[in-house]
Protein backbone atom coordinates (compact mmCIF):
# COMPACT_ATOMS: atom_id res chain seq x y z
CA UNK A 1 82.32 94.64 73.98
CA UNK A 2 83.49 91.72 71.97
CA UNK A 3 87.05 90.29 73.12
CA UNK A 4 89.10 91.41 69.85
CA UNK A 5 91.89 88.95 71.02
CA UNK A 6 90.77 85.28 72.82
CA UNK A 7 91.41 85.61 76.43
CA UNK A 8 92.76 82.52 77.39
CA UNK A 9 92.89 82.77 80.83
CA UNK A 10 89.68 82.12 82.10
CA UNK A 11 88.51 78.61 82.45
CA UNK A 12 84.71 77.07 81.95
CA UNK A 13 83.84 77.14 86.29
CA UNK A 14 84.89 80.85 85.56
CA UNK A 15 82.66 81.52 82.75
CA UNK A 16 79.87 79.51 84.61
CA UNK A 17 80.73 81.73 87.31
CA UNK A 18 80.21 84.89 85.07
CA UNK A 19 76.89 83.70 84.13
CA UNK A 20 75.72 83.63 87.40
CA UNK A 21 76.62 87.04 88.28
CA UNK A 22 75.63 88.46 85.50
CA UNK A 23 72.03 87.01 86.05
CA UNK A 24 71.95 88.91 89.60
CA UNK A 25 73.04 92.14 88.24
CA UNK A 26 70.57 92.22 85.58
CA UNK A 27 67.76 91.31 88.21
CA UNK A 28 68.95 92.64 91.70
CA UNK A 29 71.22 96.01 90.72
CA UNK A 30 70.32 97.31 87.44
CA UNK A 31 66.73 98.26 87.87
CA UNK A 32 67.83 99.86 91.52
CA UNK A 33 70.89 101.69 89.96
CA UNK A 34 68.42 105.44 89.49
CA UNK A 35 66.51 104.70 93.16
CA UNK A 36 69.99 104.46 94.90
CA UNK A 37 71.75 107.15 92.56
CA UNK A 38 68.74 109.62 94.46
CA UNK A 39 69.34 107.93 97.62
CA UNK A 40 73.19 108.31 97.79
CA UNK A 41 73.78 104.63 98.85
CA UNK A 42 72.75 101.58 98.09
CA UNK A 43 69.83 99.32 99.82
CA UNK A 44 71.19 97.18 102.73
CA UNK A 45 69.44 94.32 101.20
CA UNK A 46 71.60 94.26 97.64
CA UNK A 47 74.59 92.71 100.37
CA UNK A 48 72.53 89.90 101.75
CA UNK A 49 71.52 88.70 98.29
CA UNK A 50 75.26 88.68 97.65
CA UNK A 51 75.85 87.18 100.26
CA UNK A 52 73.36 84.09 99.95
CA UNK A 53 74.88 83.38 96.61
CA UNK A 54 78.30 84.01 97.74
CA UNK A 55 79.69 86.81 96.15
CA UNK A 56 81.40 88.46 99.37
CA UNK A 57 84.50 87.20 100.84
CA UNK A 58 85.17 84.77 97.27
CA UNK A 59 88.69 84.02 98.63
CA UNK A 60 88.10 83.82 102.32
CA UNK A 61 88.12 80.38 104.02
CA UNK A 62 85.06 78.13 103.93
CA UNK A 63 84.75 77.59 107.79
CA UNK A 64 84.12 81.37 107.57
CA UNK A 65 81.15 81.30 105.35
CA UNK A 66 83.67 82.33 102.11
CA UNK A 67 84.32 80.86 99.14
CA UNK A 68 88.01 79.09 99.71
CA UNK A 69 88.83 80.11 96.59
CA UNK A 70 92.44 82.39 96.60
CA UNK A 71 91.65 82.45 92.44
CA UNK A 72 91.85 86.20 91.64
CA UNK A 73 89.85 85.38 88.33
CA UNK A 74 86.66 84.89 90.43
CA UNK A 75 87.44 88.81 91.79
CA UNK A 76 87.93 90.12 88.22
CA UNK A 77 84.31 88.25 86.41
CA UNK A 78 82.44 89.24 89.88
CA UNK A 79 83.86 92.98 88.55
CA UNK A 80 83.62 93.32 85.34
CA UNK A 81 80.24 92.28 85.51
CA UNK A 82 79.23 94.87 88.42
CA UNK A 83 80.25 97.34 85.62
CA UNK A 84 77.78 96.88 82.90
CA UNK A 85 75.19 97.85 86.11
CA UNK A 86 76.30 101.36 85.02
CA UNK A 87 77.03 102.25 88.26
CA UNK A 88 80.47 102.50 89.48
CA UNK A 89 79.19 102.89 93.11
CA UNK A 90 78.22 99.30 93.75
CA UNK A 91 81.52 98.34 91.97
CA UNK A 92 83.23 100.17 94.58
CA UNK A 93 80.63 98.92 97.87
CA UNK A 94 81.39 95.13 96.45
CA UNK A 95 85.24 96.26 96.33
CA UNK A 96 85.57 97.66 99.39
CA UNK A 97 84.15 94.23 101.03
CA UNK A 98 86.63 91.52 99.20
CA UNK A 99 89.12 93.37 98.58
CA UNK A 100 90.07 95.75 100.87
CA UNK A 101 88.28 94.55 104.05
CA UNK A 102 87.90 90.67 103.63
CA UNK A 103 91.91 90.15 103.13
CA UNK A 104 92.36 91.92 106.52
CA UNK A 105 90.17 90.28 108.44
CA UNK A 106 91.49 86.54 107.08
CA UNK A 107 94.54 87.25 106.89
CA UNK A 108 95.17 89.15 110.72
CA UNK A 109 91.98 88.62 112.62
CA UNK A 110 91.91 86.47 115.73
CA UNK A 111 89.56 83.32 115.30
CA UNK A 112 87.36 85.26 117.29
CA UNK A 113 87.43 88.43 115.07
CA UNK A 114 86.83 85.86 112.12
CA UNK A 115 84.07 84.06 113.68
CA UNK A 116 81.97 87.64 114.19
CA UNK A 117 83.18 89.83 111.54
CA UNK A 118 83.98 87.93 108.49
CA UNK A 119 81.45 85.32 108.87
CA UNK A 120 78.90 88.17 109.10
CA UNK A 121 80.58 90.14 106.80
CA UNK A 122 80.63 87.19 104.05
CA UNK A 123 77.09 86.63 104.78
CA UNK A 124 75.87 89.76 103.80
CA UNK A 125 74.28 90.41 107.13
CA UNK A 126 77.52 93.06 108.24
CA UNK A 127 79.19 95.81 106.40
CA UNK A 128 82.61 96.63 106.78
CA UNK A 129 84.43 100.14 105.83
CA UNK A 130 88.25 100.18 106.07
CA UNK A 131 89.46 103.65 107.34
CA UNK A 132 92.34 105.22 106.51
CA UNK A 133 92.66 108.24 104.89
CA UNK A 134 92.51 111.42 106.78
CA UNK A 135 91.55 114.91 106.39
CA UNK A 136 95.68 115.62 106.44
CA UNK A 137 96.61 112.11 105.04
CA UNK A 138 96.11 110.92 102.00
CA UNK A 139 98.20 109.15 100.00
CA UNK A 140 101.27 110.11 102.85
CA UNK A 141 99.71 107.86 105.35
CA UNK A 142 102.60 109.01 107.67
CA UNK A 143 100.89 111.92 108.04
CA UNK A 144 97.73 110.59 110.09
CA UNK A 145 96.79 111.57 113.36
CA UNK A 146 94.45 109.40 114.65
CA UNK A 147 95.65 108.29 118.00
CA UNK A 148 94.71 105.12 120.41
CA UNK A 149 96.28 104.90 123.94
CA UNK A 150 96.28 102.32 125.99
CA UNK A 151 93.55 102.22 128.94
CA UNK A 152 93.61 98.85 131.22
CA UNK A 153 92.17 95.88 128.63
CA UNK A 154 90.60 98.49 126.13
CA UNK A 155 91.53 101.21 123.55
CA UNK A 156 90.82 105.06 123.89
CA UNK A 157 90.34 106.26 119.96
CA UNK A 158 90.21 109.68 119.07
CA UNK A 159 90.47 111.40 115.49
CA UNK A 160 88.64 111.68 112.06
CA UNK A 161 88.87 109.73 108.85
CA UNK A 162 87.66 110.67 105.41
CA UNK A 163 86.27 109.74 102.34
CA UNK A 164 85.70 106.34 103.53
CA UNK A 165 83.84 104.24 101.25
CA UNK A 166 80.56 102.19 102.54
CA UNK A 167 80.94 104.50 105.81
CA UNK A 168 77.05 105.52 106.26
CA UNK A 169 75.80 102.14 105.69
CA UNK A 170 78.77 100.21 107.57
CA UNK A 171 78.55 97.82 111.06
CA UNK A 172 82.08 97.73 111.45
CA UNK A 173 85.44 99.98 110.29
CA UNK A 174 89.13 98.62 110.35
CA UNK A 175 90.26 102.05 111.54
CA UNK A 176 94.22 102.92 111.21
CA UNK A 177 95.66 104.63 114.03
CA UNK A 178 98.81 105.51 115.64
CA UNK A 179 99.72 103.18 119.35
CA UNK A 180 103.09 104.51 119.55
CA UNK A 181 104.38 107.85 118.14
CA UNK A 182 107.85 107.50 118.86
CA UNK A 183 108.30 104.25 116.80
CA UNK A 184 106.87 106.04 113.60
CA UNK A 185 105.38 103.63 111.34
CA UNK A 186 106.48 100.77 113.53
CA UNK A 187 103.76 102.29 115.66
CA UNK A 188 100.48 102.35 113.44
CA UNK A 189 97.95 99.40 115.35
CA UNK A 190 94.19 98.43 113.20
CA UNK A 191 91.23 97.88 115.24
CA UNK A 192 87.95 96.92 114.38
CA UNK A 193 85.44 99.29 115.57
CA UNK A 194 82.11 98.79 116.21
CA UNK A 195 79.52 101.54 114.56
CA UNK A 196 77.56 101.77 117.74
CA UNK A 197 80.28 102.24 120.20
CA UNK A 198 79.69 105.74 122.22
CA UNK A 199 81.84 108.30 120.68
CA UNK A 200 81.65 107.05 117.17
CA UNK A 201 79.94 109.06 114.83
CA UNK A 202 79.25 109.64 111.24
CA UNK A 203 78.58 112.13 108.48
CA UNK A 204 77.35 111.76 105.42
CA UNK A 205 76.90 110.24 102.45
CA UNK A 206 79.41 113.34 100.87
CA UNK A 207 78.42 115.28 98.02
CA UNK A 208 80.90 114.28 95.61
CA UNK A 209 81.22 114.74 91.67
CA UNK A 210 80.64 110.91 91.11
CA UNK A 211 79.75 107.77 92.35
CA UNK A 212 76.51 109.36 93.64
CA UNK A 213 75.38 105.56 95.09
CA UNK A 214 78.46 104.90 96.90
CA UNK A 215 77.80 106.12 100.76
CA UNK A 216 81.73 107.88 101.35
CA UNK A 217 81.71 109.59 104.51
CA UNK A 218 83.83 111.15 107.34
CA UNK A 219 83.79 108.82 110.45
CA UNK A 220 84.57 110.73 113.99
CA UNK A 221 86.51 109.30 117.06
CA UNK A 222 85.92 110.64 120.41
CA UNK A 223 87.07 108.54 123.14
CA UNK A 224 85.62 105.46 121.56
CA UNK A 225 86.63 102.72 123.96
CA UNK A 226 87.55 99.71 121.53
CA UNK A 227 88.25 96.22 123.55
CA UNK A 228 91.75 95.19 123.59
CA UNK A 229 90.30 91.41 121.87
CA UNK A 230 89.52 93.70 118.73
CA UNK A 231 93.01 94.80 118.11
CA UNK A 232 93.68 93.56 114.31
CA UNK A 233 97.06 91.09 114.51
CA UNK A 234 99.84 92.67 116.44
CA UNK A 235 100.22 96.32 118.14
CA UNK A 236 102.65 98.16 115.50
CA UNK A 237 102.03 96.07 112.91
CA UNK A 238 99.22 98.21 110.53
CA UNK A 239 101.62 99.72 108.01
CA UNK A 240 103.13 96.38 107.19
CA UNK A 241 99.65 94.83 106.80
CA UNK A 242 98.74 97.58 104.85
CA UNK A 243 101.39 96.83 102.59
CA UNK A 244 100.18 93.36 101.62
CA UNK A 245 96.97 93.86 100.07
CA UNK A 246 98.38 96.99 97.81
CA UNK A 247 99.05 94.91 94.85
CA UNK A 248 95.53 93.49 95.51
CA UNK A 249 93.61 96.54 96.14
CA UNK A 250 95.68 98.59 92.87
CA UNK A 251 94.93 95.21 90.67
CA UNK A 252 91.27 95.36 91.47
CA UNK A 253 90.89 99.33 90.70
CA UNK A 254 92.93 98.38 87.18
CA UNK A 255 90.75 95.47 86.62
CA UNK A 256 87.20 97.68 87.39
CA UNK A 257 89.28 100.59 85.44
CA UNK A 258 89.07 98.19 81.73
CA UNK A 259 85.98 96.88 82.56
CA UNK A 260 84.54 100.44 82.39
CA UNK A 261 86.65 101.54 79.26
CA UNK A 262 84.45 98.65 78.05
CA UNK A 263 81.22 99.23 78.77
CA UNK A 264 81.74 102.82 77.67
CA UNK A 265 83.06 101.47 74.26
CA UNK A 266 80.20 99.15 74.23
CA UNK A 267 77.58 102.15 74.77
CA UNK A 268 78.94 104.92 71.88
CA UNK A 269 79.37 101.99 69.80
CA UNK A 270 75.18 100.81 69.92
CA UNK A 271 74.70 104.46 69.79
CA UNK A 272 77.11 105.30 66.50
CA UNK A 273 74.57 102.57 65.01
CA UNK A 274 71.34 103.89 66.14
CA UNK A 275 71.89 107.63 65.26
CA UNK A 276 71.59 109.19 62.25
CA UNK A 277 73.34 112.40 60.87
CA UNK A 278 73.25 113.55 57.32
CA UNK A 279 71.37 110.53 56.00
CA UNK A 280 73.74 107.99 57.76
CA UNK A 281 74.52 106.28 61.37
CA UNK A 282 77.33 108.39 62.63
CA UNK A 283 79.52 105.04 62.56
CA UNK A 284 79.76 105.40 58.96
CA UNK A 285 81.20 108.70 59.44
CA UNK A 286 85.28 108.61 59.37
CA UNK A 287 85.25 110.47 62.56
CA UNK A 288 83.30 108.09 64.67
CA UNK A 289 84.69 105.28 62.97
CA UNK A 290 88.17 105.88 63.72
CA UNK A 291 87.24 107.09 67.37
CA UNK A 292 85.63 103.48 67.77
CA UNK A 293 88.80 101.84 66.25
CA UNK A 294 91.46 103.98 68.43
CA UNK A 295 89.28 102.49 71.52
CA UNK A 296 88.56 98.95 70.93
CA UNK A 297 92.47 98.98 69.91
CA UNK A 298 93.53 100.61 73.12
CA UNK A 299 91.27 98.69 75.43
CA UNK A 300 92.61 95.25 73.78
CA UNK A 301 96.00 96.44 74.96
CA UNK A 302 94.58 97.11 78.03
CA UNK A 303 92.87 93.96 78.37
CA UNK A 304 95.82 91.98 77.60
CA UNK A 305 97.71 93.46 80.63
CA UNK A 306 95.64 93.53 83.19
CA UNK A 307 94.99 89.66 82.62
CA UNK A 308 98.93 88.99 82.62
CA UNK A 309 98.82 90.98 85.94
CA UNK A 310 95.46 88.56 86.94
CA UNK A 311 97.31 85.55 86.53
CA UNK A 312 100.71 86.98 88.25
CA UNK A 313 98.63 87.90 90.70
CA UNK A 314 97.69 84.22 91.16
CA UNK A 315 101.13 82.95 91.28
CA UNK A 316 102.20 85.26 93.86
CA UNK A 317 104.25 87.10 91.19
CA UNK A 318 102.75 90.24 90.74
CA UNK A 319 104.77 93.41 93.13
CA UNK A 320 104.36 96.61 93.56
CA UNK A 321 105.88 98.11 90.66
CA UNK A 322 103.54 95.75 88.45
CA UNK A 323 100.26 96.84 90.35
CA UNK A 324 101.50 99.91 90.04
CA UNK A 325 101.89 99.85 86.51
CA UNK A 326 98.58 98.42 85.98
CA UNK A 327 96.51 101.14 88.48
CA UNK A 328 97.80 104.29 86.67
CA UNK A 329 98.05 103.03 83.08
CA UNK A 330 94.52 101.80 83.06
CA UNK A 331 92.34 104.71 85.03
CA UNK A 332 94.38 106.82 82.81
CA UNK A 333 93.58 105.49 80.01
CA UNK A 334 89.92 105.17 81.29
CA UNK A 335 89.40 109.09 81.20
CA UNK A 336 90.24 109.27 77.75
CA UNK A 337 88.43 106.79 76.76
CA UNK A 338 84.81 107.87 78.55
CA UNK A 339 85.19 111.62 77.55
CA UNK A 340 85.82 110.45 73.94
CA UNK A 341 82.34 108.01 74.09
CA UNK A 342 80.51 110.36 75.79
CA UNK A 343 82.06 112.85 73.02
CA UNK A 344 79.57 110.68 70.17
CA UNK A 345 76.74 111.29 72.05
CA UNK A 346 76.82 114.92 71.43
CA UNK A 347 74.42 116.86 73.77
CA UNK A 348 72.76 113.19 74.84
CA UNK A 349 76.04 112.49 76.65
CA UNK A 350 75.69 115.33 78.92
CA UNK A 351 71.97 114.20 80.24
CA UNK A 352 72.30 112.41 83.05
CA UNK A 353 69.15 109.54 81.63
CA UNK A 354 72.21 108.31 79.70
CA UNK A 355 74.59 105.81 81.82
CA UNK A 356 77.22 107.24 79.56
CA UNK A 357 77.56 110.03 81.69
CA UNK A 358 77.21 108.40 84.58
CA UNK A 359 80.82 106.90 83.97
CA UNK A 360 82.02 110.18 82.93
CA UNK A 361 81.46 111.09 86.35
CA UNK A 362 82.37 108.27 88.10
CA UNK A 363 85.68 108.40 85.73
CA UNK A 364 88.11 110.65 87.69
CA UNK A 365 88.35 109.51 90.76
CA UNK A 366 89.92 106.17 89.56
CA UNK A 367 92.97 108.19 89.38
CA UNK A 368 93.08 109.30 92.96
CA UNK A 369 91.92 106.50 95.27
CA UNK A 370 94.18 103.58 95.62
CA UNK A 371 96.92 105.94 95.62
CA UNK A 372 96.93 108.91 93.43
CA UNK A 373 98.56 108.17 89.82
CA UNK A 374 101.40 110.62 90.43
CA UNK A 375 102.34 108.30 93.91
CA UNK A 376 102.06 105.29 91.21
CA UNK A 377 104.79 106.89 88.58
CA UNK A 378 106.75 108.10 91.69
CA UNK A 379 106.90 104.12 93.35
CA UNK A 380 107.86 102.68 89.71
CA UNK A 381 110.15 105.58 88.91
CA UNK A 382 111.93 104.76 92.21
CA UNK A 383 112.10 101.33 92.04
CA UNK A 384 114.02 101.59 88.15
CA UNK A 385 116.41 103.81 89.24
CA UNK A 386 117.70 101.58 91.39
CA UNK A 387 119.30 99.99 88.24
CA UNK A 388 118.86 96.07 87.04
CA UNK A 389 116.18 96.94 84.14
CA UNK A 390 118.27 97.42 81.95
């Protein structure tokens, strides 16, 4: 989709940047996007290539094997680009790796936790899940009931976790879990577990309406002994962590969120020119061409925002109520915007050989992970009643 207002805050290493990336999605994802859609994940191998040309871990530290580069803008290009692969799955699998895992791990992790985990991690030869979510906690995290205790040196795990993105295919989870129930949320602890420890088992990839590629599963806990060296940071100490990387993780789901809207835009649009109805392309139909208008308006908007937020991001500025803002305007926006594209398609949209409905499907769940969009108007609604907006 053409940039109907200049964005102005990417510089040329950026834009070199872009064209790198989007030279390994057109060779290494797009041509693998139907074999992994059947296959329910994607191939180990897609990671390592990443890795080599150092697309994991962008803003981890050097001596780790990551990029050094704290630049957010590196985050967004690496993402928008992931989404004209037409497949929201691998834009999730690269997600879950810089920006939900990666910050973790640099941020908390003992050198020793670094040296093993992110290095590996940012080399593409380890995969990392983070595990939070529960079958009775979602989005109330105070609700989880995974429990470690204490034995000697080591950890005792026990509980489940659910709808954990890269779970089949990962080496290593950051698992959530409570080390103290009487101090509440002063007494959620992360570990890093180990896939093979005994105990630690796996189901899936789940059956889900969308993101077919993207291997979400439930992860099981029974009496997994974790050592005490791969306690993440300090016992007690997981909800503020957690709280951190929210603005981060919301951004990146906003940023993915437009970057969809786009290619969707971009798709009905080469379609409106190519089909033919009553003589005509359908763009020259009033109907079409004010659909196509409403969207490239909307997502210019949309654009514009989410690269304000980019560059707050950057300068430490952007909060909660911000990424907030961002998370639920954008995904939903995004479901609009895809059912109306997939609308000009007519009975083409609903076959599945057309990526178009691929991001129909992969569409809804943008507004429940992250935080669902009602928790999103709920934190800003909060936050402004507490006067000073005025």
């Amino acid at each position: 989709m053409k940039d109907f207002l200049p964005r102005t805050h990417f510089e040329e290493e950026h834009e070199m940047f872009r064209d790198m990336v989007r030279g390994f999605v057109e060779k290494e994802i797009t041509p693998n996007v139907e074999k992994w859609h059947e296959q329910g994940m994607p191939d180990r191998e897609i990671f390592k290539k990443a890795g080599e040309l150092g697309l994991i871990g962008m803003s981890t530290p050097a001596e780790y094997g990551g990029g050094g580069e704290a630049d957010f803008r590196y985050n967004q290009v690496l993402n928008e680009e992931l989404a004209n692969s037409d497949c929201g799955s691998i834009v999730v699998s690269f997600g879950t790796l810089n920006d939900l895992v990666a910050p973790y791990l640099a941020k908390f992790g003992s050198e020793e936790l670094k040296q093993k985990y992110l290095a590996g991690m940012n080399a593409g030869e380890l995969i990392g899940c983070l595990a939070m979510t529960e079958p009775g906690a979602g989005s109330d995290l105070a609700g989880m009931r995974t429990f470690a205790r204490k034995d000697g040196d080591d950890w005792i795990l026990n509980g489940s976790k659910t709808f954990i993105s890269n779970g089949m295919l990962s080496d290593f989870a950051l698992v959530a879990a409570i080390t103290d129930p009487a101090k509440g949320r002063a007494g959620v602890s992360m570990f890093v577990v180990d896939s093979d420890l005994e105990g630690y088992t796996k189901n899936g990839p789940l059956k889900k309406v969308g993101l077919k590629a993207q291997d979400t599963a439930e992860l099981h806990f029974d009496n997994v002994r974790v050592p005490g060296a791969n306690l993440l940071g300090e016992e007690g100490a997981a909800f503020g962590y957690l709280r951190t990387n929210l603005a981060h993780e919301r951004l990146t789901l906003a940023v993915g969120s437009v970057a969809t809207s786009r290619r969707a835009w971009t798709l009905a649009y080469n379609y409106a020119q190519e089909r033919e109805t009553f003589g005509r392309p359908i763009i020259q139909h009033q109907v079409h061409g004010h659909y196509l208008a409403d969207i490239a308006t909307r997502i210019t908007a949309l654009q514009a925002f989410v690269d304000q937020a980019v560059m707050a991001h950057n300068a430490g500025k952007l909060d909660e109520i911000g990424a907030s803002m961002a998370k639920f305007w954008t995904t939903e926006e995004q479901q609009d915007i895809v059912t109306r594209c997939l609308q000009m398609f007519g009975g083409y949209g609903f076959m599945m050989e057309y990526p178009i409905s691929t991001h129909y499907l992969d569409t809804k769940v943008q507004t429940i992970y992250g935080g669902t969009n009602e928790i999103m108007k709920e934190i800003i609604s909060r936050r402004i009643a507490k006067g000073g907006y005025a």
